[in-house]
N, C-alpha and C. Protein backbone atom coordinates (compact mmCIF):
# COMPACT_ATOMS: atom_id res chain seq x y z
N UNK A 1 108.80 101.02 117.58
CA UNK A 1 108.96 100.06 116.51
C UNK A 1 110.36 100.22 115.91
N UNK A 2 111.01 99.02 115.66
CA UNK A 2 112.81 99.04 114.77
C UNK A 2 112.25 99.10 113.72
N UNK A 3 112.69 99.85 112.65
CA UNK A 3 112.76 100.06 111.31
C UNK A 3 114.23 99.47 111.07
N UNK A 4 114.67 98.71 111.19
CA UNK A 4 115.66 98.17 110.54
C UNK A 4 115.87 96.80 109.54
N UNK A 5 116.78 96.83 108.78
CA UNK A 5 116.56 95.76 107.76
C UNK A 5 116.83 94.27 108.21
N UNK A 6 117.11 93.89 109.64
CA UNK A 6 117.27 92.96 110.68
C UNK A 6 116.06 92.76 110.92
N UNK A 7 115.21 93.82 111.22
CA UNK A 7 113.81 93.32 111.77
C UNK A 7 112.84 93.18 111.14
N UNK A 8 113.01 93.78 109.54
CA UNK A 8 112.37 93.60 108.59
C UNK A 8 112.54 91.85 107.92
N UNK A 9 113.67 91.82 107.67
CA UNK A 9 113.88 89.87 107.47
C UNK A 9 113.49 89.13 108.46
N UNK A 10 113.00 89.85 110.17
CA UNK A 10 112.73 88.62 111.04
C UNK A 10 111.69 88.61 110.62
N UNK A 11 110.58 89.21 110.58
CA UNK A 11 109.10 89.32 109.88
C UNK A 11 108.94 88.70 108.45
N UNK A 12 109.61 89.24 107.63
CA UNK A 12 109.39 87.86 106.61
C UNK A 12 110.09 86.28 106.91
N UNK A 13 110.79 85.89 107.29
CA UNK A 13 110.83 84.56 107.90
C UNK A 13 110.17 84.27 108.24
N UNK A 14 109.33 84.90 109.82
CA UNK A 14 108.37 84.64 110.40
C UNK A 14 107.02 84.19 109.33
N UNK A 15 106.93 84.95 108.38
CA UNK A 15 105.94 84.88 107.85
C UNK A 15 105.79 83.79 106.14
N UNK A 16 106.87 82.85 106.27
CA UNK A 16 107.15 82.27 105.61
C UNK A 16 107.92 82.25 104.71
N UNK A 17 108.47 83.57 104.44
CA UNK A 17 109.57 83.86 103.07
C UNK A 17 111.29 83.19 103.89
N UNK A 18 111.53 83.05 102.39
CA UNK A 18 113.11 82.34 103.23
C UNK A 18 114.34 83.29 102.05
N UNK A 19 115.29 82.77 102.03
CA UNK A 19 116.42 83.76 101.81
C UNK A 19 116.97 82.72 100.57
N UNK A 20 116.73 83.55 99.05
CA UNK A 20 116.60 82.86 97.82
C UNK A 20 118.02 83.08 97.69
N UNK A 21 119.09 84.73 97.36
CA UNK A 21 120.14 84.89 96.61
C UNK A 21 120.11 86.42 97.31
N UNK A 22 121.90 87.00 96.87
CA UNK A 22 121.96 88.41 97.19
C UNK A 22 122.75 88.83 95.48
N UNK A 23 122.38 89.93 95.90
CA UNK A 23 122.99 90.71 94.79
C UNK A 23 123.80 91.95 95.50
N UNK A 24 124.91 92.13 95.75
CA UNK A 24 125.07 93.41 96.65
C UNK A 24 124.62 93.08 97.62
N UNK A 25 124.17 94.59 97.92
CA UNK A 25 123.26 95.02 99.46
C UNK A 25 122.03 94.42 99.54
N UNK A 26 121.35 93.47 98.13
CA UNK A 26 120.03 93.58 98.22
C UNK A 26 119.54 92.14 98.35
N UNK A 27 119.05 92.06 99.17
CA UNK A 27 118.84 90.37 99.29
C UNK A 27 117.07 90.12 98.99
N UNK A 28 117.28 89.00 97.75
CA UNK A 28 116.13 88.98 97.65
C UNK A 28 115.43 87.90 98.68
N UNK A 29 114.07 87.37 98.73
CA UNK A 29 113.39 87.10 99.65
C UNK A 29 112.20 86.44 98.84
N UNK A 30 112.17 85.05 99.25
CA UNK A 30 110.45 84.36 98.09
C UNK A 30 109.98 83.75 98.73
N UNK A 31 108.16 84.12 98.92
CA UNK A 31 107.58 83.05 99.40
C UNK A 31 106.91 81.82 98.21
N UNK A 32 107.43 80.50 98.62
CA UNK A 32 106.59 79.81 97.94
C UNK A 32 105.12 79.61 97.70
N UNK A 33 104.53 79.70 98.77
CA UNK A 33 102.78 79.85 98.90
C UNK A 33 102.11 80.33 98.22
N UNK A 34 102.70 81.72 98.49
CA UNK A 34 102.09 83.18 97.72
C UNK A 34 102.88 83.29 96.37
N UNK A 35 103.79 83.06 95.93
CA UNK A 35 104.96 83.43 95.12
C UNK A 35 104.79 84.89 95.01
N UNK A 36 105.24 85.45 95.67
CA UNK A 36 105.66 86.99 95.98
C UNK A 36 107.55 86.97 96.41
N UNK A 37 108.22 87.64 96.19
CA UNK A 37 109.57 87.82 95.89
C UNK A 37 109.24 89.12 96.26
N UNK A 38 110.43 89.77 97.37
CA UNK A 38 110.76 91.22 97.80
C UNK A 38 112.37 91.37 97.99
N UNK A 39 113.01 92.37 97.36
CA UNK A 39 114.30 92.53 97.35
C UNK A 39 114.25 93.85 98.70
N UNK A 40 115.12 92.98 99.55
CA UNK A 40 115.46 93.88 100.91
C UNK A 40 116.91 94.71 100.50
N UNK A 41 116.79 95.90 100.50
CA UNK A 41 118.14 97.00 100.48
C UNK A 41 118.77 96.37 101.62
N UNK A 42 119.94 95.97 102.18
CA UNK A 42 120.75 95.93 103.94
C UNK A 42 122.11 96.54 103.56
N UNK A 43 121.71 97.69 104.28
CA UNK A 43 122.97 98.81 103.92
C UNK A 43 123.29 99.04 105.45
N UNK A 44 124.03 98.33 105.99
CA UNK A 44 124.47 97.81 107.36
C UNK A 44 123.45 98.29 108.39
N UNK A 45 123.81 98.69 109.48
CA UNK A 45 122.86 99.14 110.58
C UNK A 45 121.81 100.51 110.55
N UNK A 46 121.72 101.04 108.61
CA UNK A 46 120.79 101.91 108.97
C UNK A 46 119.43 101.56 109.24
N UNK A 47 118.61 102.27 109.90
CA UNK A 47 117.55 102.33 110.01
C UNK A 47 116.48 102.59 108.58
N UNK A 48 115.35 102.01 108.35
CA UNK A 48 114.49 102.46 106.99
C UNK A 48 113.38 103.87 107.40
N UNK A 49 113.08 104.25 106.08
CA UNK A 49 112.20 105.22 106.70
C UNK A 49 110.82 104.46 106.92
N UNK A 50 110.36 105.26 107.68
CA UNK A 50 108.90 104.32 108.01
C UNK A 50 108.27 104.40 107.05
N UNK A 51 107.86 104.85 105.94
CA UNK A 51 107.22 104.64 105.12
C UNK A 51 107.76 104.02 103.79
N UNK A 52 109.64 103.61 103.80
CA UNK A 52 110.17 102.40 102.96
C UNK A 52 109.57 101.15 103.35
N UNK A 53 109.60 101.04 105.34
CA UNK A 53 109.59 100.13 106.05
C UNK A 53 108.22 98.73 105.51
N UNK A 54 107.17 100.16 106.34
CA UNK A 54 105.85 100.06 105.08
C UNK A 54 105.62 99.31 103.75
N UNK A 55 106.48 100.08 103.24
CA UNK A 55 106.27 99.47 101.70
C UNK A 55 106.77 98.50 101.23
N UNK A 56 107.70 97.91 101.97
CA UNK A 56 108.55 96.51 102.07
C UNK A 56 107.47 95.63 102.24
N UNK A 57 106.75 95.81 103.28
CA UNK A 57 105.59 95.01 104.37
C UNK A 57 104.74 94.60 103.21
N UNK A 58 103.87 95.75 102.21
CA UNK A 58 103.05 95.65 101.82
C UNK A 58 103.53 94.77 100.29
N UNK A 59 105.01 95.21 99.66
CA UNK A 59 104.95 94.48 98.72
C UNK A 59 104.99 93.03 99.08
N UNK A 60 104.82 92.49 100.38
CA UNK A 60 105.35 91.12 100.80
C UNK A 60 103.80 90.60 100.84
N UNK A 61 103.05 91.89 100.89
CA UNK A 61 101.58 90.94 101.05
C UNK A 61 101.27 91.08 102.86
N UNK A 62 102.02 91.74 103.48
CA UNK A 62 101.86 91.65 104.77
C UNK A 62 101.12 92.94 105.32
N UNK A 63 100.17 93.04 106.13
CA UNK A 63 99.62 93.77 106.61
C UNK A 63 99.90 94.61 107.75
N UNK A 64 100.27 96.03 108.17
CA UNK A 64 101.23 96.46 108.97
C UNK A 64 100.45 96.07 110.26
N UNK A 65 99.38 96.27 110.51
CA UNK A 65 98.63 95.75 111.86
C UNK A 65 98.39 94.35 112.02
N UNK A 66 99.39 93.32 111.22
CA UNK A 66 99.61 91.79 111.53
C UNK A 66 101.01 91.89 112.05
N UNK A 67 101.67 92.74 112.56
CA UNK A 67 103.02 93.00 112.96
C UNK A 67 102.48 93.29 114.38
């Protein structure tokens, strides 16, 4: 599995969130449906820890075994 903040935004796209504003490094992220908003850290090509990765997923409302 990529833990990266590339593959983390393909999964919320995928999953309906689209790309609201950045602040810095941190780009926030809103779904209209759900109205849930997640601010993604993208601090160039690092990798997340799997359990940031995780917790990205879950504040989005996404379930890690729907990945």
């Amino acid at each position: 599995m990529n833990y990266s903040a590339k593959n983390l935004i393909k999964i919320l796209l995928q999953k309906g969130f689209y790309f609201k504003r950045a602040n810095g490094s941190h780009h926030l992220y809103f779904n209209a449906t759900t109205g849930k908003t997640v601010i993604i850290p993208v601090h160039g090509n690092k990798d997340y820890s799997k359990g940031l990765f995780f917790s990205l997923l879950k504040q989005a409302g996404i379930d890690k075994n729907e990945i």
